[in-house]
Structure formats: structure tokens, C-alpha cells
N, C-alpha and C. Protein backbone atom coordinates (compact mmCIF):
# COMPACT_ATOMS: atom_id res chain seq x y z
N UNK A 1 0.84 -1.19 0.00
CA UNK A 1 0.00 0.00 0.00
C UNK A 1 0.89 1.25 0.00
N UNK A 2 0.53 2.40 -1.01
CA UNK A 2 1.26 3.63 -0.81
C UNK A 2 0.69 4.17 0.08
N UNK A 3 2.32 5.05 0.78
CA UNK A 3 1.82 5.88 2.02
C UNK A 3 1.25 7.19 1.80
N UNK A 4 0.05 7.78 2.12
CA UNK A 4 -0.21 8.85 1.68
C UNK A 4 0.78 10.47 1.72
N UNK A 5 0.66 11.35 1.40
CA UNK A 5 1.77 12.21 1.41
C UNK A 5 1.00 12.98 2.76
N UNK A 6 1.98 13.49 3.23
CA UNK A 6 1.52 13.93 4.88
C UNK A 6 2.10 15.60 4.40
N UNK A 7 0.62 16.59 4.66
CA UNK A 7 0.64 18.19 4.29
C UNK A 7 0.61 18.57 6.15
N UNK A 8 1.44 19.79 5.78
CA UNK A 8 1.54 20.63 6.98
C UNK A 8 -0.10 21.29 7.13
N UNK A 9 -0.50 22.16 8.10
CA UNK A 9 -1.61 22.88 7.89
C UNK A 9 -1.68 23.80 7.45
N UNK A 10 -0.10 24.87 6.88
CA UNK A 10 0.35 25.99 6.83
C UNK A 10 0.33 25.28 5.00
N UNK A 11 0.82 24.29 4.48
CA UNK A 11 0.77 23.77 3.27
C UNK A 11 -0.57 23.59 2.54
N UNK A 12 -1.86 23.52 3.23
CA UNK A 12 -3.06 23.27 3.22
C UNK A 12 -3.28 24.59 2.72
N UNK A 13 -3.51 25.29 3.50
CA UNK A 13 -4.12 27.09 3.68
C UNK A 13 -3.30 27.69 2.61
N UNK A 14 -1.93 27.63 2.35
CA UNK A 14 -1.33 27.75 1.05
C UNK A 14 -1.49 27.33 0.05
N UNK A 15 -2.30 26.30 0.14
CA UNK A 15 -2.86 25.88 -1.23
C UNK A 15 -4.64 26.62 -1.29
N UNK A 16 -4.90 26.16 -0.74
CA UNK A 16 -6.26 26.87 -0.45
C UNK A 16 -6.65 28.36 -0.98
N UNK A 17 -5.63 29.05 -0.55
CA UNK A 17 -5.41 30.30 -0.63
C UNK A 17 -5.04 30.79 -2.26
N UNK A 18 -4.37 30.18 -2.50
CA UNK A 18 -4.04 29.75 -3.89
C UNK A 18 -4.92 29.57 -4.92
N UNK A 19 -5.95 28.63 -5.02
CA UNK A 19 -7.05 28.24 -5.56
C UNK A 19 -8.06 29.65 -5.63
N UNK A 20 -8.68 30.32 -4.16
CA UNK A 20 -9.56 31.25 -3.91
C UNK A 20 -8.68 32.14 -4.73
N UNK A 21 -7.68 32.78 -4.84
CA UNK A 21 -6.92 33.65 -4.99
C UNK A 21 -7.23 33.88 -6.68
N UNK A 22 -6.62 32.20 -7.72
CA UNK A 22 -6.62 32.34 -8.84
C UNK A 22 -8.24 31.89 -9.58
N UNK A 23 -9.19 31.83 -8.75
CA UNK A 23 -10.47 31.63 -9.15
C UNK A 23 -10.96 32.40 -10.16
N UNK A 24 -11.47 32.48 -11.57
CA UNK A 24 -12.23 33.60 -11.78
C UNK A 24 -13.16 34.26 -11.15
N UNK A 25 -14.41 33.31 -10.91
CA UNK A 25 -15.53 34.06 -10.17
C UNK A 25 -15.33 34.84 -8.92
N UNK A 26 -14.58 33.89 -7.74
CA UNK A 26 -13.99 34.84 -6.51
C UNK A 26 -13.53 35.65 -6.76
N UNK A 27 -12.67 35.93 -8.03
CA UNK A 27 -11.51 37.03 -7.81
C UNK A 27 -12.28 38.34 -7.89
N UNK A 28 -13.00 38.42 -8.46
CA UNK A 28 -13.85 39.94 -8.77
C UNK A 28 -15.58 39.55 -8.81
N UNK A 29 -16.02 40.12 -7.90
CA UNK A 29 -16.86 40.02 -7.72
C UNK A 29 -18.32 41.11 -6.82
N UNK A 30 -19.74 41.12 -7.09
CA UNK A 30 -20.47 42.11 -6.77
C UNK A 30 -21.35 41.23 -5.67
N UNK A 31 -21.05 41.76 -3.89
CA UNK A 31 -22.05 40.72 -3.24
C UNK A 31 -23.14 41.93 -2.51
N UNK A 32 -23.94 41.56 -2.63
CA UNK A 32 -25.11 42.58 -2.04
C UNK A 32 -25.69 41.76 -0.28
N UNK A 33 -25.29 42.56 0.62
CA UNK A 33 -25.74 42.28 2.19
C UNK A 33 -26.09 43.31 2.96
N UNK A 34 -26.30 42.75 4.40
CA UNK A 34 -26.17 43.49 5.25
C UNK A 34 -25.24 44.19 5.89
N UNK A 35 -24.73 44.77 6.26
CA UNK A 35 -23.44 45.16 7.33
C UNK A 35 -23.97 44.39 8.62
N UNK A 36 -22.76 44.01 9.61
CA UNK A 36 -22.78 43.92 11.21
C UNK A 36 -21.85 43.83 11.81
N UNK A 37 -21.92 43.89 13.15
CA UNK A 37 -20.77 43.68 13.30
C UNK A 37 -19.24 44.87 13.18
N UNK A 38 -19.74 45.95 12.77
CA UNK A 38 -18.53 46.99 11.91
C UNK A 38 -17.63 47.13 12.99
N UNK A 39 -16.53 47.11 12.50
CA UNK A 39 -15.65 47.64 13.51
C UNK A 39 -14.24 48.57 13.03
N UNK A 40 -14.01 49.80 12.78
CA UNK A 40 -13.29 50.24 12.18
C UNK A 40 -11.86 50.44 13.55
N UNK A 41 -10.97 49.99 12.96
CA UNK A 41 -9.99 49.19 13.88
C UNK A 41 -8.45 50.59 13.83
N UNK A 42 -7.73 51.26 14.65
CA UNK A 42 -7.14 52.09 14.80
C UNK A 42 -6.27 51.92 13.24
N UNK A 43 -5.72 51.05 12.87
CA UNK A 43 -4.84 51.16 11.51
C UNK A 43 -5.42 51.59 10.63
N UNK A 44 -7.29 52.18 10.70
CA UNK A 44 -8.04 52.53 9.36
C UNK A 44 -8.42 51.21 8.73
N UNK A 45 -8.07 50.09 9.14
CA UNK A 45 -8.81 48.94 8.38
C UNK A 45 -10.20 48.98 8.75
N UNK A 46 -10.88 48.32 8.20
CA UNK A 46 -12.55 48.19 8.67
C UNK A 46 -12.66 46.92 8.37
N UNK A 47 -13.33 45.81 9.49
CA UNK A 47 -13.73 44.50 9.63
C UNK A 47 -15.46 44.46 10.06
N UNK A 48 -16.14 43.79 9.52
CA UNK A 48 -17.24 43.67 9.56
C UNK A 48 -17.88 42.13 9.08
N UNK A 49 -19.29 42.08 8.82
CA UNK A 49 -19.89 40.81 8.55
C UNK A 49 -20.85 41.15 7.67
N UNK A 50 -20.81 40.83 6.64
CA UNK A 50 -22.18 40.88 5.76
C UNK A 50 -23.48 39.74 5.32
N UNK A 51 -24.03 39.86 5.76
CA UNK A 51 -25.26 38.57 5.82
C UNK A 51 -26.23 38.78 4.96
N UNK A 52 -27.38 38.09 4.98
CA UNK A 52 -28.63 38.09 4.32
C UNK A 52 -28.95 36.72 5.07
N UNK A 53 -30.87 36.34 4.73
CA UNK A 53 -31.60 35.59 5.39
C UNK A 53 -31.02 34.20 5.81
N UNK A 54 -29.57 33.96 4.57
CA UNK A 54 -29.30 32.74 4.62
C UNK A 54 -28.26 32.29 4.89
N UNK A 55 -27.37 33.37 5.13
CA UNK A 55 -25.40 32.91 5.41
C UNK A 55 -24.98 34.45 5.85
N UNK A 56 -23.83 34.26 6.19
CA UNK A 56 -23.11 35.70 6.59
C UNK A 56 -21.25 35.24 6.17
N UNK A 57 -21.02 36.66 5.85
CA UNK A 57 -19.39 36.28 5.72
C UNK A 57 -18.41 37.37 6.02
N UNK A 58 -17.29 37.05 6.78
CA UNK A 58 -16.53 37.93 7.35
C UNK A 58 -15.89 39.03 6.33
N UNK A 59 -15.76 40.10 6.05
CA UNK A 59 -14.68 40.92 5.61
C UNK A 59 -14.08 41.48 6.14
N UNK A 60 -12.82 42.36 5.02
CA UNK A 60 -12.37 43.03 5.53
C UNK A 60 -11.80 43.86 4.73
N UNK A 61 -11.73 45.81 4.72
CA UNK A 61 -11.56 46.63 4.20
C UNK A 61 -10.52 47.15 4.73
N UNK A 62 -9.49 46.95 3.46
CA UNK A 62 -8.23 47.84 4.45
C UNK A 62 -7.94 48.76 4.15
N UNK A 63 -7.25 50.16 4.85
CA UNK A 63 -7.00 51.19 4.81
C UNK A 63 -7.20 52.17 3.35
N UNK A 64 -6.31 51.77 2.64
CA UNK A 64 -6.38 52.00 1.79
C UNK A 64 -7.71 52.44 0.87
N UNK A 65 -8.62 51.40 0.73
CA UNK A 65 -9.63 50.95 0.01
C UNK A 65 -11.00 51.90 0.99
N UNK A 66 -11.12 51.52 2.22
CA UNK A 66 -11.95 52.57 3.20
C UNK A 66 -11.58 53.79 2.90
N UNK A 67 -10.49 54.40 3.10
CA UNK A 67 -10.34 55.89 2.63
C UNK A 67 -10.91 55.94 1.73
N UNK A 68 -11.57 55.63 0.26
CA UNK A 68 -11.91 56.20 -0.38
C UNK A 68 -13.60 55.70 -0.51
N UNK A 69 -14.01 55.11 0.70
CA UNK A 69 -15.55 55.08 0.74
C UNK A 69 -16.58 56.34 0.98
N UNK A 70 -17.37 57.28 0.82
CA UNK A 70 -17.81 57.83 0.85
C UNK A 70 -18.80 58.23 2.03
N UNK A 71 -18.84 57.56 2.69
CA UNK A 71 -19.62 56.88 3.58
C UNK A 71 -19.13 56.50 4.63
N UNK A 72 -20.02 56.07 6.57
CA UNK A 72 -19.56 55.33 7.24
C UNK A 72 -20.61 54.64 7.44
N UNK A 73 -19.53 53.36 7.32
CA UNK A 73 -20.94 52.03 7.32
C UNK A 73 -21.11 51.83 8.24
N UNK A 74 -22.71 51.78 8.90
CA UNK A 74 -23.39 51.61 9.92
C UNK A 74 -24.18 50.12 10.37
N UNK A 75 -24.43 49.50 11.15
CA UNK A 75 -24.51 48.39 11.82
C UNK A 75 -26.07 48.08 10.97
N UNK A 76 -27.05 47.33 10.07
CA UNK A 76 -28.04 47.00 9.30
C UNK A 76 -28.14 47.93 8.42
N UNK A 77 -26.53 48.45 7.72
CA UNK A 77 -26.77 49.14 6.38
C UNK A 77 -27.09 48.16 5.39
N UNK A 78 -27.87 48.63 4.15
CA UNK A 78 -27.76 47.21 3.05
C UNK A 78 -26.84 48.03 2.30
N UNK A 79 -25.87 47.06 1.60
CA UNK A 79 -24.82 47.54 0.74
C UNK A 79 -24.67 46.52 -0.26
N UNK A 80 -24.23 46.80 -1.53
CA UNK A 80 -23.43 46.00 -2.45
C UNK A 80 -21.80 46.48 -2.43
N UNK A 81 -20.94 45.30 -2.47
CA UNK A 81 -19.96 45.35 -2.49
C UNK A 81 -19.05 44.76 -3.44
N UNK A 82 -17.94 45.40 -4.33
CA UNK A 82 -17.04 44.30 -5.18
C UNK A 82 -15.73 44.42 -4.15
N UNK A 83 -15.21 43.27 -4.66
CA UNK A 83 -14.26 42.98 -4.17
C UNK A 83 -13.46 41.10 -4.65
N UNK A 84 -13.11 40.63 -3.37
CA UNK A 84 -12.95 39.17 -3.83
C UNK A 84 -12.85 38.37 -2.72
N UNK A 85 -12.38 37.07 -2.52
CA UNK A 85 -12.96 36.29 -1.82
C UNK A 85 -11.39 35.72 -1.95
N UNK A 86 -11.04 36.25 -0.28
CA UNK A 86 -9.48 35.16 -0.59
C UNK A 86 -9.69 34.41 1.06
N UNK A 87 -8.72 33.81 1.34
CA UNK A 87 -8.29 33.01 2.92
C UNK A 87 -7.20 34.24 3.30
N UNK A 88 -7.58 33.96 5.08
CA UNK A 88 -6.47 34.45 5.93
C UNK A 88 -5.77 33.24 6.33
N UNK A 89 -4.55 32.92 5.78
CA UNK A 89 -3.88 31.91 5.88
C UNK A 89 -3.34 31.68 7.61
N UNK A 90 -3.09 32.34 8.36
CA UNK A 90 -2.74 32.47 9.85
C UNK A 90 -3.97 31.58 10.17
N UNK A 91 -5.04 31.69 9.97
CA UNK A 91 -6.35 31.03 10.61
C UNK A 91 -6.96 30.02 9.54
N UNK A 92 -7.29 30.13 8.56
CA UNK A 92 -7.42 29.14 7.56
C UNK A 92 -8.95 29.61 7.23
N UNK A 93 -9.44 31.12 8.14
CA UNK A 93 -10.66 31.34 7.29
C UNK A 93 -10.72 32.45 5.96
N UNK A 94 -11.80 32.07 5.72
CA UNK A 94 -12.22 32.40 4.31
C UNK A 94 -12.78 34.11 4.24
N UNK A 95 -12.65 34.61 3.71
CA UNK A 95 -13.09 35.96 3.87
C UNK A 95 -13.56 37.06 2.81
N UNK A 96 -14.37 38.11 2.69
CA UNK A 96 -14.36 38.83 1.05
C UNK A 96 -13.47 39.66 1.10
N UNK A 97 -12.77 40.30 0.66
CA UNK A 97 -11.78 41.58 0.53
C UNK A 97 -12.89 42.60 -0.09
């Protein structure tokens, strides 16, 4: 019997990350939710949760990209958002940019 090949977890999430990363559909994309959750964090990043009736998913807006929102997003704003859908490899979750 061959022995299976044995992946680190850091080798996993690097691949993972990889895949989400070179996806077409993830890479650019328009998701329409809720806000919750907001939390605009001293570095100017902004972390939040965007949901609807049936799932929710973590983001995160960094500095950069928030500076030029027009707006401050408020806790049951509805918003559409582009962006993309990569992993935070440190944790292995999934997230929208």
C-alpha cells in the first residue's frame, strides 16, 4: 500500500489560498448584504460581517480601500460590495476583501 503524502496545515491554507486567490468568479466580484458587526480598527482597516436571510461572511476593508468610501458604514446598512474572496492563511478562514 502507498503511504499517503503527509501536508503541513500551513501547506493546506497555502494551497487553499491559492485556488480562492486564482479563481475567476472569486476574484472579482459584486455581493449585495447586510453590514454587522462593523468595527473600524485604529490602523483605518474596517472589519465587519455581511449577511442576508441565509449565510453571513466575514470581511475586511483595508486602509487604503476605506479611505476612499464615501460613507460610514453603519450596523443593518444594506450595501453591495465588489471585491474578492481570498483566505487568511494564519487562521485558515475564508473571507471577502
Amino acid at each position: 500500500m502507498i503511504e499517503p503524502k503527509v501536508f503541513s496545515v500551513g501547506q493546506i491554507n497555502r494551497y487553499i489560498k491559492n485556488l480562492l486567490e486564482n479563481d475567476f468568479i472569486l476574484n472579482s466580484l459584486l455581493v449585495q448584504g447586510e453590514i454587522s458587526n462593523f468595527k473600524a480598527h485604529s490602523s483605518g482597516h474596517w472589519y465587519f460581517t455581511l449577511k442576508d436571510e441565509e449565510a453571513a461572511i466575514n470581511c475586511a476593508m483595508f486602509r487604503q480601500a476605506a479611505m476612499g468610501v464615501r460613507f460610514r458604514p453603519e450596523n443593518g446598512q444594506r450595501v453591495r460590495l465588489f471585491g474578492s474572496v481570498g483566505l487568511y492563511a494564519r487562521t485558515g478562514a475564508y473571507q471577502f476583501y
